[in-house]
Protein backbone atom coordinates (compact mmCIF):
# COMPACT_ATOMS: atom_id res chain seq x y z
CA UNK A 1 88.68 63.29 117.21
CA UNK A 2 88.63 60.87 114.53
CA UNK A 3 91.35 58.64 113.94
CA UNK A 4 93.33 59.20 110.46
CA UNK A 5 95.05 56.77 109.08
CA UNK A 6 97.17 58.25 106.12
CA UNK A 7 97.15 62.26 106.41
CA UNK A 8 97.69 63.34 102.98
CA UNK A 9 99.14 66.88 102.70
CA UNK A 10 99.15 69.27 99.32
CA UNK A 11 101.07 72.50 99.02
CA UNK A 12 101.18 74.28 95.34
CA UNK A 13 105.22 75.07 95.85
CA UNK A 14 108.22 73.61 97.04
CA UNK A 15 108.56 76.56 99.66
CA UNK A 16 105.14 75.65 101.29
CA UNK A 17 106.32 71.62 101.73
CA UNK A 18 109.80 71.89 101.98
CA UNK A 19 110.31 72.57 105.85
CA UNK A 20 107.98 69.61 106.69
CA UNK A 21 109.51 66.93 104.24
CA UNK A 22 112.87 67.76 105.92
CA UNK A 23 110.97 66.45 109.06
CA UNK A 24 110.08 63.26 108.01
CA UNK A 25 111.30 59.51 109.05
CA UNK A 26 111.59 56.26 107.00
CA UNK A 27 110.81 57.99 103.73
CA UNK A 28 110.22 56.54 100.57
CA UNK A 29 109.32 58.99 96.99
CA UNK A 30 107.18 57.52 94.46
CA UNK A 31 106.17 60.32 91.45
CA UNK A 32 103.27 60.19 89.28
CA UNK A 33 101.89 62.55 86.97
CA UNK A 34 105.37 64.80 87.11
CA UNK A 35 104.83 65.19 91.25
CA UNK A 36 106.96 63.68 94.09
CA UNK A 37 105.09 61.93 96.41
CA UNK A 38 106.89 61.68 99.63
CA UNK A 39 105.14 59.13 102.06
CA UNK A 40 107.07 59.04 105.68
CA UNK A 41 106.28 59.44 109.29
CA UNK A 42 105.57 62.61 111.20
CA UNK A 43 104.96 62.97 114.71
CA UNK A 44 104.50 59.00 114.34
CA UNK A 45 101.69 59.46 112.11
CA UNK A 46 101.48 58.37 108.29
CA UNK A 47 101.66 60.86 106.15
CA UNK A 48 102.39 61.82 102.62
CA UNK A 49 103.53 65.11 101.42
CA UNK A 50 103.60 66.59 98.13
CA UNK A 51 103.86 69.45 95.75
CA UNK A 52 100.78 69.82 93.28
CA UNK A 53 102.32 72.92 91.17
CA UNK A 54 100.38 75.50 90.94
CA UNK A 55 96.53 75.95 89.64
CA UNK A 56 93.34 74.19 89.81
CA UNK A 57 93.98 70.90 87.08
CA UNK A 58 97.55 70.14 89.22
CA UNK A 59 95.67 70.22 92.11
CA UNK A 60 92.80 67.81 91.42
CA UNK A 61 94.86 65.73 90.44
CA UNK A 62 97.51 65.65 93.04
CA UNK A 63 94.41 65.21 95.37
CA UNK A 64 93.12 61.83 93.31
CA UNK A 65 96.50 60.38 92.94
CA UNK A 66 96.66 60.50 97.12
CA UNK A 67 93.39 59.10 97.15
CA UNK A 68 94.10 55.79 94.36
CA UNK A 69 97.60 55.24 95.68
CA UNK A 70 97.81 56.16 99.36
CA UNK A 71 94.19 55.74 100.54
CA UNK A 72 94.50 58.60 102.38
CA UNK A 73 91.92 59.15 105.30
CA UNK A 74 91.94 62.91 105.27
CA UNK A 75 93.80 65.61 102.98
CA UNK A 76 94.98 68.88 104.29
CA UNK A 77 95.72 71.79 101.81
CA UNK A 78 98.35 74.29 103.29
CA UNK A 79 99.78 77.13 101.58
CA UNK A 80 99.12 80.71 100.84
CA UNK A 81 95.89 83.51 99.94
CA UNK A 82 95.23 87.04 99.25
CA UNK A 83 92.98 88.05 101.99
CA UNK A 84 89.32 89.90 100.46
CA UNK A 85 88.09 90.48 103.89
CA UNK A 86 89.25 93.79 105.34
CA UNK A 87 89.35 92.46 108.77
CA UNK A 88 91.66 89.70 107.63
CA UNK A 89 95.45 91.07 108.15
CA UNK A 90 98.57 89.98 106.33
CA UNK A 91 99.99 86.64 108.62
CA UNK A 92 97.10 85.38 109.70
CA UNK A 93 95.31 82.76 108.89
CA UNK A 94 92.22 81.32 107.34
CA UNK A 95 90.66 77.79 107.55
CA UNK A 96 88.27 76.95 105.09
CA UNK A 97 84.53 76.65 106.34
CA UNK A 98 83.91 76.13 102.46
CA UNK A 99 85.19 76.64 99.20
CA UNK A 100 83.96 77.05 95.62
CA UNK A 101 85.58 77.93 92.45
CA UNK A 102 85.26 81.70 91.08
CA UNK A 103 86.06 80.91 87.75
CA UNK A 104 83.26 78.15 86.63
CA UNK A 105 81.02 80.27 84.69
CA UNK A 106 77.80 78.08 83.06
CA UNK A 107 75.71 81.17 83.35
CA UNK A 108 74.90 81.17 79.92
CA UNK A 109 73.47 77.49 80.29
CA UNK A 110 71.42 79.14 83.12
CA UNK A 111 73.61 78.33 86.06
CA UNK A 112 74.56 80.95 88.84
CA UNK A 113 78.07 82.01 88.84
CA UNK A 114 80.41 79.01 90.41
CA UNK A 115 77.64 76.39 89.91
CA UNK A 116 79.28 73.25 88.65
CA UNK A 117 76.69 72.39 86.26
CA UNK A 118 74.98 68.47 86.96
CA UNK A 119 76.69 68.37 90.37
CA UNK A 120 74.64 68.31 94.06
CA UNK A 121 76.67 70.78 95.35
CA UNK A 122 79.03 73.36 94.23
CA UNK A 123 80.08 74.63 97.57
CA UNK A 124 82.28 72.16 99.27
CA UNK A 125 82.62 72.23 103.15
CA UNK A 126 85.99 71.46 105.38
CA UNK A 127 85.69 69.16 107.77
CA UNK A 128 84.73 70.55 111.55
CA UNK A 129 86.64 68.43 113.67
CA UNK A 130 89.81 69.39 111.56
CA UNK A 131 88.71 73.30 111.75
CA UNK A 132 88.01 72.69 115.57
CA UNK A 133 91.49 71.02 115.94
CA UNK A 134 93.07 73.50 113.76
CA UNK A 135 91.84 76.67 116.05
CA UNK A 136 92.81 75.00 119.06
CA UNK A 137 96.14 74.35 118.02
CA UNK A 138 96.25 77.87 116.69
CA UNK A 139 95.49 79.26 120.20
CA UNK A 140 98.15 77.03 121.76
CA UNK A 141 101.23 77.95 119.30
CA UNK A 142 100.03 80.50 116.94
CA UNK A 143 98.34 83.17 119.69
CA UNK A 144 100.06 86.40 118.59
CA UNK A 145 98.47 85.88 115.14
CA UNK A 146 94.67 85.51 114.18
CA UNK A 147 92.45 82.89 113.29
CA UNK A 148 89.33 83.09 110.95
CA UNK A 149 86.87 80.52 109.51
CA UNK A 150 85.91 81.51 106.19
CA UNK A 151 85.24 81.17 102.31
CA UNK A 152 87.86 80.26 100.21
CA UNK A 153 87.57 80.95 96.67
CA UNK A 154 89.91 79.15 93.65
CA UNK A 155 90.33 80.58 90.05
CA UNK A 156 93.18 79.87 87.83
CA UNK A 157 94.18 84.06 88.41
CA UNK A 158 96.40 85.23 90.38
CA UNK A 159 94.00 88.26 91.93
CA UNK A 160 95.81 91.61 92.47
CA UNK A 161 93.56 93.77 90.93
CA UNK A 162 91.52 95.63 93.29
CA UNK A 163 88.42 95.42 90.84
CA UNK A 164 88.30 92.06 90.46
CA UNK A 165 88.51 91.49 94.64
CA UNK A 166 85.53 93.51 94.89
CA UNK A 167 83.97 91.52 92.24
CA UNK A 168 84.69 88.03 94.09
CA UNK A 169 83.89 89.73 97.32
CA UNK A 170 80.31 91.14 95.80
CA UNK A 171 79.42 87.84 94.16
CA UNK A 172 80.45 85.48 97.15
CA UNK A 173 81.27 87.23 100.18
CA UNK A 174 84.67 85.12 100.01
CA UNK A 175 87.49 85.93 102.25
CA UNK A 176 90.44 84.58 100.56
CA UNK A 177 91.36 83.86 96.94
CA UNK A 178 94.06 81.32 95.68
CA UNK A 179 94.71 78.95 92.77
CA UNK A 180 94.10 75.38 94.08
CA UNK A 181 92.13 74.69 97.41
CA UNK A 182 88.56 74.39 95.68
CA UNK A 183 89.82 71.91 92.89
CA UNK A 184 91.15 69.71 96.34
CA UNK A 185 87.97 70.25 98.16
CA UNK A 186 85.82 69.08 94.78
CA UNK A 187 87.93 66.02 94.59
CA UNK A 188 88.01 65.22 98.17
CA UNK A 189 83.91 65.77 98.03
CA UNK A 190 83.78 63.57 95.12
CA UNK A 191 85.95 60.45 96.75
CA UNK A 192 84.30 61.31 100.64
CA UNK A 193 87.11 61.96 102.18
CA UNK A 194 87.32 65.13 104.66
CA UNK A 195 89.44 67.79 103.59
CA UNK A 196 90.48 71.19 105.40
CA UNK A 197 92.41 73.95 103.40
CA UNK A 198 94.34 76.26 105.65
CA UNK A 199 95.53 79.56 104.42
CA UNK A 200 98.42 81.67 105.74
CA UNK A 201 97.67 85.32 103.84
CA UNK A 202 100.41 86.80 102.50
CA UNK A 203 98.95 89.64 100.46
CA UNK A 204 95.32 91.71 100.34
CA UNK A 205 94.42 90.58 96.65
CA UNK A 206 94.53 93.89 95.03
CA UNK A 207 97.21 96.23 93.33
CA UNK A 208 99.18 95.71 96.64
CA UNK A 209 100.25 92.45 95.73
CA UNK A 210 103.29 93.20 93.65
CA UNK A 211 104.91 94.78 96.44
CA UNK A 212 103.20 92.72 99.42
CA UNK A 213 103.95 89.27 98.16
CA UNK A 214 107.76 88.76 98.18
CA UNK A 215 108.03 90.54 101.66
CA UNK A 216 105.11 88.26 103.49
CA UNK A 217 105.35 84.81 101.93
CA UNK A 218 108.37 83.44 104.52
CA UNK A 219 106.24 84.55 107.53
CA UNK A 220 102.87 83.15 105.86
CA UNK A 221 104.43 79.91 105.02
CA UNK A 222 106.27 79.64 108.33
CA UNK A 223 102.80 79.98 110.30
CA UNK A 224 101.55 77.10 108.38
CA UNK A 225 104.45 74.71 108.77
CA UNK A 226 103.91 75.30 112.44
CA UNK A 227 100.00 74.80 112.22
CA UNK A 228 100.35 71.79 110.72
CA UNK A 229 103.19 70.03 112.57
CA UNK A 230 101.56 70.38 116.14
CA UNK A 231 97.94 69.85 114.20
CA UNK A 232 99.56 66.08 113.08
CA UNK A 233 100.51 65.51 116.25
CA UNK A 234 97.02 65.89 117.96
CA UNK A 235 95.61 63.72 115.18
């Protein structure tokens, strides 16, 4: 395993950042760009810890602020999905073997769907020793849940319509949908650093959601907190 320096982590809401600020040492808060950026120790590493707000623009930006300010080595994106494989359960989890964003649409320029037009790549791949480590910590403390590698697709939508899952399913065989992990994987690709975007699922993306969502986000969130934590400490 690679050593990391400064561990930068993103969650889109207080509730997904919360329970691991309250676990850091010699803090000090700087904000920027309306966000609280909470630098600290953890597990004796050096971390910082903030909370992007929700959708694709907060995101990247939150992701380039830890980069300019904090040099951060690596930056981990925790929070919670809508699951749009049918094999992937509510409270389990998904780590992101790539990610793209759903919503970039330059087809009439002659682009495929999700092509970033004038950009190498559109399809932006987490880092495999942090998946690797990820899994294995997983297996150690997270065992009665399960543990996929997968697509993660961004949009600024929150998907609970069950035609427009089989619409992001169709055109990229995705397995979980959310508002922010492809804008922090398309920054992190753009500054080289590596990146991993873990996703507790907390509803199945379709006209479910209403009545899912409320009931599942405390155990989704609470499965990341606990991924992460022991995931710091092995880094």
């Amino acid at each position: 395993m690679r050593e990391y320096k400064v561990i930068g982590i993103i969650g889109a809401m207080d509730e997904e950042v919360s329970k691991l600020k309250e676990c850091l040492t010699e803090v000090s808060i700087h904000t920027a760009a309306g966000m609280d950026f909470y630098k600290g120790k953890l597990s004796g590493r050096e971390v910082v810890i903030v909370r992007s707000g929700i959708g694709k623009v907060n995101a990247a930006i939150c992701a380039q602020i830890l980069v300019d300010r904090y040099q951060v080595s690596v930056i981990i994106n925790t929070g919670i999905a809508g699951s749009l494989n049918a094999d992937i359960n509510i409270g389990d989890i998904v780590l992101s073997e790539d990610a793209l964003q759903h919503d970039m649409d330059a087809v009439s320029f002659g682009y495929d769907l999700a092509v970033i037009p004038r950009m190498e790549t559109s399809v932006f791949k987490g880092d495999e020793n942090l998946i690797k480590l990820a899994k294995t910590v997983c297996e150690e403390q997270l065992s009665d849940i399960h543990v996929f590698t997968g697509r993660v697709v961004s949009g600024d939508q929150f998907i609970s319509d069950k035609k427009k899952k089989e619409w992001l399913i169709s055109n990229f065989q995705a397995d979980c949908t959310e508002m922010e992990g492809a804008a922090i994987a398309h920054a992190a690709y753009l500054n080289q650093v590596p990146f991993l975007i873990i996703r507790a699922i907390s509803d199945k993306a379709d006209d479910s959601a209403h009545m899912d969502y409320p009931a599942f986000e405390a155990m989704a969130i609470k499965n990341s907190v606990i991924l992460l934590k022991n995931m710091i400490e092995k880094m």
